[in-house]
Protein backbone atom coordinates (compact mmCIF):
# COMPACT_ATOMS: atom_id res chain seq x y z
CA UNK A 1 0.00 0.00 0.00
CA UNK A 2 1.22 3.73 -0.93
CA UNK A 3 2.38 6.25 1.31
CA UNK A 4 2.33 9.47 1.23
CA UNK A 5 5.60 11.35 0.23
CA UNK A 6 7.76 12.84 3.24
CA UNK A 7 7.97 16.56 3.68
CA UNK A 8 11.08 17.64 5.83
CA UNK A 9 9.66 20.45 8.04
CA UNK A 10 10.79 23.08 10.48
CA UNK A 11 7.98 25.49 12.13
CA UNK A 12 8.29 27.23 14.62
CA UNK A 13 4.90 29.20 16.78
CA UNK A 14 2.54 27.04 15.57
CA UNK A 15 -1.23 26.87 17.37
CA UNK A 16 -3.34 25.01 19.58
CA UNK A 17 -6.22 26.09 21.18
CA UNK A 18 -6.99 24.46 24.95
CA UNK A 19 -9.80 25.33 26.42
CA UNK A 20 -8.15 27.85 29.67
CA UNK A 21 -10.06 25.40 32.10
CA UNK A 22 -7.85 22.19 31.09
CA UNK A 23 -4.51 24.06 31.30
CA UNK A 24 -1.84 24.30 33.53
CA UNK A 25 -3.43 26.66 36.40
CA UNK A 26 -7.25 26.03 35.82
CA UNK A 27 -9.57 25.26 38.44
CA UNK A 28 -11.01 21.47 38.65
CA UNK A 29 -15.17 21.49 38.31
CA UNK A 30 -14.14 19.62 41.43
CA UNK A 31 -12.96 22.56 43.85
CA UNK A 32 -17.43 23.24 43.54
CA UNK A 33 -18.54 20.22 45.05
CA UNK A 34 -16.03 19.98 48.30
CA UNK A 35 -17.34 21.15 51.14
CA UNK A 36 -13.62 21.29 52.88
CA UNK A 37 -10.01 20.53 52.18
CA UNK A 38 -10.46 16.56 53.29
CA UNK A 39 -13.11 16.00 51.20
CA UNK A 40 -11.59 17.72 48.16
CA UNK A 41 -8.75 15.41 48.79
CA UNK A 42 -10.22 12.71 48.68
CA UNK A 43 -12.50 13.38 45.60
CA UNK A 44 -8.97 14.09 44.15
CA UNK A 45 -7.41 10.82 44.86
CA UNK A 46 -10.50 9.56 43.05
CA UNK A 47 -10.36 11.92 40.09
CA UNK A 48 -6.68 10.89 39.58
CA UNK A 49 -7.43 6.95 39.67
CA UNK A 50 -9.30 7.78 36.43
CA UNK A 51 -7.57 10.44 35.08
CA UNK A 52 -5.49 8.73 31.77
CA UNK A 53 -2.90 11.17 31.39
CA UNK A 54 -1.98 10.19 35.05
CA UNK A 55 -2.70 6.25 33.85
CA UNK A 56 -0.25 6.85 31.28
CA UNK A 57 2.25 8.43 33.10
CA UNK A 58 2.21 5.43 34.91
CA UNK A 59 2.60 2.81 32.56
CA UNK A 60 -1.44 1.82 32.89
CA UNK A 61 -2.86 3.00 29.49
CA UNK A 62 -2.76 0.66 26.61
CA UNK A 63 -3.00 2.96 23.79
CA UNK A 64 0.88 4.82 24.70
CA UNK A 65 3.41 3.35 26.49
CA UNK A 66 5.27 5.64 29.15
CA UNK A 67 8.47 5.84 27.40
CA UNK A 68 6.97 7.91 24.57
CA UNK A 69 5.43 10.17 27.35
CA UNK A 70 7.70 13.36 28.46
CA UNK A 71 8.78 14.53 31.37
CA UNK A 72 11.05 17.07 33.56
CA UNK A 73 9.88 19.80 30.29
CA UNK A 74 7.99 22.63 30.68
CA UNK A 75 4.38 22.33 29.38
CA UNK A 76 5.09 18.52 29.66
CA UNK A 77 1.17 17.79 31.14
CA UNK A 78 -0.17 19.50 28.20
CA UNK A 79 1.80 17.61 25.78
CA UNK A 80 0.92 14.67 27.35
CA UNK A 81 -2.60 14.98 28.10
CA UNK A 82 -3.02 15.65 24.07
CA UNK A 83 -2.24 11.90 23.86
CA UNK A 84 -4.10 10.45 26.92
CA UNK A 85 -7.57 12.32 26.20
CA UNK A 86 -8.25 11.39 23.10
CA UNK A 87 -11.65 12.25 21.95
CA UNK A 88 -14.55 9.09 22.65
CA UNK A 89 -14.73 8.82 18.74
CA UNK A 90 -10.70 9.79 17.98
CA UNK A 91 -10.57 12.60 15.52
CA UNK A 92 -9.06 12.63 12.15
CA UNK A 93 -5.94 11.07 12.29
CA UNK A 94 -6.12 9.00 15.46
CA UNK A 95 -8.23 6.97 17.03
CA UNK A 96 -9.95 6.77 20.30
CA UNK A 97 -7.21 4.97 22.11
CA UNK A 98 -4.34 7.20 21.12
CA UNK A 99 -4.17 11.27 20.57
CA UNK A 100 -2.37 13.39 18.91
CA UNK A 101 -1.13 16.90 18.92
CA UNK A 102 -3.39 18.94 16.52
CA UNK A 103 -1.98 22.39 15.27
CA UNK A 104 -2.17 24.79 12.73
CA UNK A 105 0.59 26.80 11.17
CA UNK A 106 -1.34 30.23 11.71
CA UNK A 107 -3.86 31.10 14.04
CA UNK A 108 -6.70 31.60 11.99
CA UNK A 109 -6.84 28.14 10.71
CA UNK A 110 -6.63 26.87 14.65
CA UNK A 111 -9.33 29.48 15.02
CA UNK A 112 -11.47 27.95 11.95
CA UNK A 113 -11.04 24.35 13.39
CA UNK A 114 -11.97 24.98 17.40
CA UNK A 115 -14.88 26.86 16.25
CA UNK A 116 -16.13 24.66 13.65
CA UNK A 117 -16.17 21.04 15.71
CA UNK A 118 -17.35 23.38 18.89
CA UNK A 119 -20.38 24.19 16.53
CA UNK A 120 -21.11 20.96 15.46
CA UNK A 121 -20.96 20.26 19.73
CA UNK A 122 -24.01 23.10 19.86
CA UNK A 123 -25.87 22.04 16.97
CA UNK A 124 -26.38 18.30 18.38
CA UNK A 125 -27.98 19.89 21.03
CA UNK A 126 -29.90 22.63 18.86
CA UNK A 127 -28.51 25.50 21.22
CA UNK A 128 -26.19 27.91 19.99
CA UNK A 129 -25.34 29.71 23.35
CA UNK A 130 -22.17 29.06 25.01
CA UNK A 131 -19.36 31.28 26.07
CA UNK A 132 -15.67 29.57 26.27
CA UNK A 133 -12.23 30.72 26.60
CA UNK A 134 -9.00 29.21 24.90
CA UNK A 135 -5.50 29.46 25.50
CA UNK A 136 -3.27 30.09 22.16
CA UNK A 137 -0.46 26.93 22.83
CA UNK A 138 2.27 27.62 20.72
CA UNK A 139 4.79 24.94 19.86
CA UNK A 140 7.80 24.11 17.06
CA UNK A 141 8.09 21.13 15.18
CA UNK A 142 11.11 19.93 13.24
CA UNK A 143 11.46 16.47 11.36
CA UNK A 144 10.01 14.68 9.01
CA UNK A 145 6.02 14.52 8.45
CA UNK A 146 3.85 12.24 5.81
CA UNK A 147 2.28 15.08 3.52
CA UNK A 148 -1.05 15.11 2.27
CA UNK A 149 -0.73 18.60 0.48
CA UNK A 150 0.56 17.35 -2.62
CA UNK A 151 -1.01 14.14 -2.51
CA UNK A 152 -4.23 13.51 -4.33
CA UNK A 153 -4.27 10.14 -3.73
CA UNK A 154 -5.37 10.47 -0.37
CA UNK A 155 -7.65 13.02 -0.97
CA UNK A 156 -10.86 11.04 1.38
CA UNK A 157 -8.80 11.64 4.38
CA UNK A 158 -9.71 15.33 3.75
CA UNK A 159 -13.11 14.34 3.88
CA UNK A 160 -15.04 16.92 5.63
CA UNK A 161 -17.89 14.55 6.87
CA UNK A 162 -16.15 11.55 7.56
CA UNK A 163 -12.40 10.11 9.48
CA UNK A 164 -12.77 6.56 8.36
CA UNK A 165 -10.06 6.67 5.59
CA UNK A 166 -8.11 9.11 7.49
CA UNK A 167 -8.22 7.18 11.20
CA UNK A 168 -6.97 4.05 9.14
CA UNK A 169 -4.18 5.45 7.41
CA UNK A 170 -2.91 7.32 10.29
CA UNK A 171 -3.48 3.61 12.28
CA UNK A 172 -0.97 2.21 9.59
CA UNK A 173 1.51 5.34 9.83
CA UNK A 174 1.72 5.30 13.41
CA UNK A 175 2.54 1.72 13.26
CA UNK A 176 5.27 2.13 10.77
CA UNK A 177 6.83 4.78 12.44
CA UNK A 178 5.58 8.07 11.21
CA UNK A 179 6.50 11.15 12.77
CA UNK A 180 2.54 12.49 11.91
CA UNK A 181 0.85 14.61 9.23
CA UNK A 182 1.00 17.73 7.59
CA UNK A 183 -2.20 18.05 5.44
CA UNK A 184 -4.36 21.10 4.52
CA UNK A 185 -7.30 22.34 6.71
CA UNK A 186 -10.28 21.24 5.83
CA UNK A 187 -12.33 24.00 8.12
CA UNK A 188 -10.15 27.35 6.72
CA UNK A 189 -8.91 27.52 2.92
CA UNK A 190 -5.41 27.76 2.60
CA UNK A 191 -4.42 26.86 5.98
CA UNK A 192 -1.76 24.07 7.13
CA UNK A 193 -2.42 21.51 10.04
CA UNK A 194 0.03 19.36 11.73
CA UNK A 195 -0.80 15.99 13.55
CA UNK A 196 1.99 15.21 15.11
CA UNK A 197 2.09 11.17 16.30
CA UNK A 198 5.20 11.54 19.02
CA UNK A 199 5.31 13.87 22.06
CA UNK A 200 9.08 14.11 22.01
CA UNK A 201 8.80 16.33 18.78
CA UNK A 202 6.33 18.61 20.42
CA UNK A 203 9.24 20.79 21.31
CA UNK A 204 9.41 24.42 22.73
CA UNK A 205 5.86 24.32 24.49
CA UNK A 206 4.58 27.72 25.60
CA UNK A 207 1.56 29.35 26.19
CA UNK A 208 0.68 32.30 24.38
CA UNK A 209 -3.00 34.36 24.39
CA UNK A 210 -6.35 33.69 25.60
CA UNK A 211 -9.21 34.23 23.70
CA UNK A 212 -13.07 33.77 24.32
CA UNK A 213 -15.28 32.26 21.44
CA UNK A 214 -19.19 33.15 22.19
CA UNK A 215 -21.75 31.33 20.59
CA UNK A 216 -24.70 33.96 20.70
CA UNK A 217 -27.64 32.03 18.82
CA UNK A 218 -25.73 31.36 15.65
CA UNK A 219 -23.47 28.73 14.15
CA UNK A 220 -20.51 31.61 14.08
CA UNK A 221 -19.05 32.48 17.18
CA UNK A 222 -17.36 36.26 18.11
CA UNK A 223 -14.12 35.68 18.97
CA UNK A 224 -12.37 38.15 21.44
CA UNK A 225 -9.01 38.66 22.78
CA UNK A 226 -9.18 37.83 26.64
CA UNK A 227 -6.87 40.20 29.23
CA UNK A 228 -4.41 37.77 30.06
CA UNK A 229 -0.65 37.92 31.07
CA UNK A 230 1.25 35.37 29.87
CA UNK A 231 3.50 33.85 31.91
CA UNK A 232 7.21 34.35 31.45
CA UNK A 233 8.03 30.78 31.75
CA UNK A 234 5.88 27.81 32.43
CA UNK A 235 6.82 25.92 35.42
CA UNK A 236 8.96 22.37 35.00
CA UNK A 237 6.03 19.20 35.00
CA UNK A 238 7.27 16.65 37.30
């Protein structure tokens, strides 16, 4: 079976949108249900039994082993947690065992994509009203990358309604040792998206603006720069 041709790459800044409350520094959901600092202990102890970045850091989830995990970095939880949490139905090019770290070359096109599967979220539930805030993750990538840009071939794993042909190639890449994907965005013309398959290439982790997207009864949201001061250095994940 073909493969699509290898594109040697070296980006620096590029973007991925977290929602603020699953970064470093947000508050747990949990910190509303404790009544005191024992019992918000213990519901801890309990969150982090089930938590699968914290399975994985510990050699207990099947889909990544902990040597391909990082560790002692800055920003290492995020990195990580991109390829524990992987979404109940896996996205385009990964599964729902394994993540991967989506990000686009600009912002816009990380813009375009958040916003997009965020409205299909809303639309589900026929209610366009929600109010969320993102942090801007910046990151640089050097290596090697399968690329679907100039590869026609593949062209149904730029399907915009389905992953099937896309979740099995990137099955058969990952197990052959690809680095990840660069491919065109499928939710903003003319803009580049990375998948990248390893955490150790994730390099240079830092977090960069916050923005809020509000959903206020359409499909589009408004997207505003939140007041936010970015940290001079992230602290070392241990």
């Amino acid at each position: 079976m073909s493969r699509p041709p290898l594109a040697p790459l070296r980006q620096h800044d590029t973007h991925r949108l977290i929602p603020t409350k699953y970064g470093e520094g947000g508050e747990s959901v949990l910190v509303r249900i404790a009544d005191d600092d024992a019992q918000l202990a213990a519901i801890f102890d309990l969150d982090n039994a089930t938590n699968h970045r914290l399975l994985a850091e510990n050699g207990r989830l099947p889909g990544i082993g902990i040597d391909e995990l990082v560790f002692g970095v800055a920003g290492a939880g995020i990195v990580n947690a991109a390829f524990t949490h992987p979404h109940p139905l896996g996205s385009r090019f990964n599964g729902p065992e394994r993540g991967a770290w989506y990000a686009g070359f600009e912002w816009r096109t990380a813009k375009a994509e958040v916003a997009w599967h965020k409205s299909v979220e809303l639309a589900e539930i026929d209610c366009f009203e929600e109010s969320i805030c993102y942090d801007d993750w910046l990151a640089d990538f050097s290596g090697a990358f399968d690329d679907l840009r100039t590869a026609p071939a593949f062209a149904t794993c730029l399907d915009p309604e389905s992953y099937v042909a896309s979740q099995e190639l990137a099955e058969r890449l990952l197990r052959e040792g690809s680095a990840g994907i660069l491919y065109p965005s499928v939710r903003e013309q003319g803009g580049t998206c990375l998948a990248c398959f390893r955490p150790a290439l994730v390099q240079h982790v830092r977090r960069a603006d916050r923005w809020r997207f509000t959903w206020a009864g359409r499909p589009e949201p408004e997207v505003e720069r939140e007041p936010f001061e970015v940290p001079e250095r992230l602290e070392l994940d241990r």
